[in-house]
N, C-alpha and C. Protein backbone atom coordinates (compact mmCIF):
# COMPACT_ATOMS: atom_id res chain seq x y z
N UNK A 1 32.25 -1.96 -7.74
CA UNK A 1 31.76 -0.79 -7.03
C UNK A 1 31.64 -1.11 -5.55
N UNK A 2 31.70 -0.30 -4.74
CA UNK A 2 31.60 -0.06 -3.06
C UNK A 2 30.59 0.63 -3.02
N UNK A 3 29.88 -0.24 -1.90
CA UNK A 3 28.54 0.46 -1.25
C UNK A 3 28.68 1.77 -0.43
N UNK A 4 27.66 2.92 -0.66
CA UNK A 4 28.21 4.39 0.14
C UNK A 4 27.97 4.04 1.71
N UNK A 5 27.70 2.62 1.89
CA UNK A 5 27.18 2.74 3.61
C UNK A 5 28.68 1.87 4.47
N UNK A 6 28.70 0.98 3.78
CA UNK A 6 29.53 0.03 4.49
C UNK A 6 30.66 -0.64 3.82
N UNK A 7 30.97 -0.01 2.50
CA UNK A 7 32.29 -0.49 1.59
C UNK A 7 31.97 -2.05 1.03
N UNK A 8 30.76 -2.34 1.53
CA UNK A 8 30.52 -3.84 0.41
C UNK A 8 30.56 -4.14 -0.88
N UNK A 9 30.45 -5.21 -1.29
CA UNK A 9 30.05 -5.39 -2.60
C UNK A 9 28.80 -5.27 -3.20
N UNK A 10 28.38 -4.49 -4.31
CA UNK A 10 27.43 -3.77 -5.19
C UNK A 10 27.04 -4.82 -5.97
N UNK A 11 25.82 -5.34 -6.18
CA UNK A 11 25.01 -5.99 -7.30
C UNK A 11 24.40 -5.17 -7.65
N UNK A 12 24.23 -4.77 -9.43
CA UNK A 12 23.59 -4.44 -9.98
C UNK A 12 22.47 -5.21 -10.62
N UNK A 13 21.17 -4.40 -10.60
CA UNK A 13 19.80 -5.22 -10.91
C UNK A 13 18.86 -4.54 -12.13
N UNK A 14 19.02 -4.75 -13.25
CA UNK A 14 17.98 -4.23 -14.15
C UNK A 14 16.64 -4.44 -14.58
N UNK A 15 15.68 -4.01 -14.68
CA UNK A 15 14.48 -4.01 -14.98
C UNK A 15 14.21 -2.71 -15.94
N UNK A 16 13.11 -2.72 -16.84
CA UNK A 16 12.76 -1.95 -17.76
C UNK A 16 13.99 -0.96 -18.19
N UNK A 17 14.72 -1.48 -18.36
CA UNK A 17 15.36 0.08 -18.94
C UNK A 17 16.06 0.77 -17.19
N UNK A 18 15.95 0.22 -16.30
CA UNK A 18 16.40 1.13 -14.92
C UNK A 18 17.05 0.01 -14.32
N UNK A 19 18.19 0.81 -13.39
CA UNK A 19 18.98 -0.12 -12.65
C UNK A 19 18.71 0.40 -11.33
N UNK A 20 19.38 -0.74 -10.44
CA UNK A 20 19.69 -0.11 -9.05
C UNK A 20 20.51 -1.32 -8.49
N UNK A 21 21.38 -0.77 -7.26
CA UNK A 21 22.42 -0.93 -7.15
C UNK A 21 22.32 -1.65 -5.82
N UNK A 22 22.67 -2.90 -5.57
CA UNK A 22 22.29 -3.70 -3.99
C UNK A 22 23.29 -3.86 -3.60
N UNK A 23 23.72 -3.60 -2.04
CA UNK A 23 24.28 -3.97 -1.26
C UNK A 23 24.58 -5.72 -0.80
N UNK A 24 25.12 -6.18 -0.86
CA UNK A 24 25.46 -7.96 -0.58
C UNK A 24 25.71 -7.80 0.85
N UNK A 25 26.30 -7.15 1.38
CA UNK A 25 26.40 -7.63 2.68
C UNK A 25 25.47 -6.17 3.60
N UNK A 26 24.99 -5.39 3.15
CA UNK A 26 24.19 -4.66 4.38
C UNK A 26 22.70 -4.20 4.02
N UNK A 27 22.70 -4.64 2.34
CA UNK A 27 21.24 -4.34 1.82
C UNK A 27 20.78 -3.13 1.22
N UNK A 28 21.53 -2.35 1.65
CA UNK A 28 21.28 -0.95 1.34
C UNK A 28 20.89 -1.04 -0.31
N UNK A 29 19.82 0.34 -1.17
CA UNK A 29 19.80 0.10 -2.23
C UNK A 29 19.20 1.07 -2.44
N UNK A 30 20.25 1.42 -3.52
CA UNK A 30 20.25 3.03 -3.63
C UNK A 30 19.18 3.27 -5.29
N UNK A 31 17.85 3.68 -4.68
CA UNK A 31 16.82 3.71 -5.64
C UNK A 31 16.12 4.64 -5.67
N UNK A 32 16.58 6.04 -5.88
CA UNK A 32 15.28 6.91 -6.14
C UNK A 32 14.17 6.60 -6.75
N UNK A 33 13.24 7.45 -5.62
CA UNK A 33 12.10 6.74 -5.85
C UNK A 33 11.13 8.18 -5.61
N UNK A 34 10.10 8.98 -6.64
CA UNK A 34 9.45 9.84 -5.85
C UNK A 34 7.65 9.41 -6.17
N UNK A 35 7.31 9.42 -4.48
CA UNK A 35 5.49 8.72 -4.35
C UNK A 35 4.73 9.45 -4.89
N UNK A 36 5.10 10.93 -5.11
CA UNK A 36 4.10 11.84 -5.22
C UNK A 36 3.30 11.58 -6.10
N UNK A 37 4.46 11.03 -7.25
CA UNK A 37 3.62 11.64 -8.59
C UNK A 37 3.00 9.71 -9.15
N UNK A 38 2.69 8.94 -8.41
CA UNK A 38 2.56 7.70 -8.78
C UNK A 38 1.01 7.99 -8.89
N UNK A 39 0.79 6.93 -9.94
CA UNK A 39 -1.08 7.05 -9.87
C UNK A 39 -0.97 5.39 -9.91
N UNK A 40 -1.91 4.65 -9.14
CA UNK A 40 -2.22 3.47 -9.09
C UNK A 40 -3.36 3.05 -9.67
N UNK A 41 -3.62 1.93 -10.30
CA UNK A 41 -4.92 1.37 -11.10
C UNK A 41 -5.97 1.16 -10.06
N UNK A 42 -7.25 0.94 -9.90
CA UNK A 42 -7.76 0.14 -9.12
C UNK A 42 -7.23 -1.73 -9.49
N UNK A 43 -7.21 -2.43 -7.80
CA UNK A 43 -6.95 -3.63 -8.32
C UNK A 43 -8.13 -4.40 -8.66
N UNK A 44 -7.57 -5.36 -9.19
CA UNK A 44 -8.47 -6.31 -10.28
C UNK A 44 -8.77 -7.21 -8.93
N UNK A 45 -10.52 -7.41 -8.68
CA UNK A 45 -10.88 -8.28 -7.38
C UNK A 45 -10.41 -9.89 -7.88
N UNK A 46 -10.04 -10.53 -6.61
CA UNK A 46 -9.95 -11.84 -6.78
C UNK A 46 -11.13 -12.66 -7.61
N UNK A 47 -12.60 -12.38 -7.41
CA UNK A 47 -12.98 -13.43 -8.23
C UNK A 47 -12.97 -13.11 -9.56
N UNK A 48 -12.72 -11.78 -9.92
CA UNK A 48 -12.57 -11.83 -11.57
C UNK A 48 -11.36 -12.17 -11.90
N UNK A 49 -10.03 -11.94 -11.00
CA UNK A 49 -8.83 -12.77 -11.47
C UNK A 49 -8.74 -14.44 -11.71
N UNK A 50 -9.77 -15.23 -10.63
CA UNK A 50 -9.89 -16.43 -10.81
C UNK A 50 -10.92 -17.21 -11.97
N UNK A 51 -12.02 -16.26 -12.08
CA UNK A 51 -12.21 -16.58 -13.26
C UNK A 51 -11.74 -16.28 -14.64
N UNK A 52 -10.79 -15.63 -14.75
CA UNK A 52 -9.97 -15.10 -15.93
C UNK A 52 -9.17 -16.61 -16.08
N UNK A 53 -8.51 -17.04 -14.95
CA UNK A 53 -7.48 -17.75 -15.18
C UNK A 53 -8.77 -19.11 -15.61
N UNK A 54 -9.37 -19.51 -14.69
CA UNK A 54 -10.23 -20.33 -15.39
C UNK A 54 -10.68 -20.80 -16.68
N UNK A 55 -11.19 -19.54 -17.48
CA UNK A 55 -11.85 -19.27 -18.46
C UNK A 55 -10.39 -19.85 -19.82
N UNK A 56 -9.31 -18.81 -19.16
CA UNK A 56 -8.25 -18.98 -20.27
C UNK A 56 -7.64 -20.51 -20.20
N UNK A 57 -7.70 -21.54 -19.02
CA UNK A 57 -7.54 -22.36 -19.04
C UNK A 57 -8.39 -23.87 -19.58
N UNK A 58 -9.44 -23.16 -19.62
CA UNK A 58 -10.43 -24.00 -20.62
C UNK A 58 -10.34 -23.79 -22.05
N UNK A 59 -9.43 -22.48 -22.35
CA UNK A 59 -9.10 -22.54 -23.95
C UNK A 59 -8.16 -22.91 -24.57
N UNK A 60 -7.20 -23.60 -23.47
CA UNK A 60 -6.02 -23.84 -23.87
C UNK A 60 -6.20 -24.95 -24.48
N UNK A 61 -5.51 -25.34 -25.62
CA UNK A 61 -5.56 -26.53 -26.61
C UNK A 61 -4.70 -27.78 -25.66
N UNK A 62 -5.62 -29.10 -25.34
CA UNK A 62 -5.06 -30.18 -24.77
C UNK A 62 -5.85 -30.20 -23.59
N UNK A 63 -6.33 -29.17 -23.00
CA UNK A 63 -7.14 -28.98 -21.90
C UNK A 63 -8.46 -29.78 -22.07
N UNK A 64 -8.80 -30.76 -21.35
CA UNK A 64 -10.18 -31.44 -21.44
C UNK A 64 -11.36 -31.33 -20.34
């Protein structure tokens, strides 16, 4: 495939079930995308992420 900007070469990239299509030599990447309708989580604060990892790392078998 040829890129619609600059006739390059096309890498294709999959994730979940969706592709999109990269440009190698100009980047371009053709990804619809619509913001409207996105809902975001609140993020998870750093010290409860560090104690998560903590916690699960004290259960790991071999861990002393």
């Amino acid at each position: 495939m040829e890129c619609s900007r600059c006739g390059g070469r096309l890498e294709t990239y999959a994730l979940n079930g969706s592709e999109a299509c990269v440009c190698e030599d100009c980047g371009f990447v053709d990804t619809p995308f619509e913001h409207d309708d996105v809902e975001f989580e609140d993020p998870e604060p750093w010290s409860t992420a560090i104690q998560r990892f903590y916690e699960k790392r004290e259960s790991a078998p071999g861990q002393e």
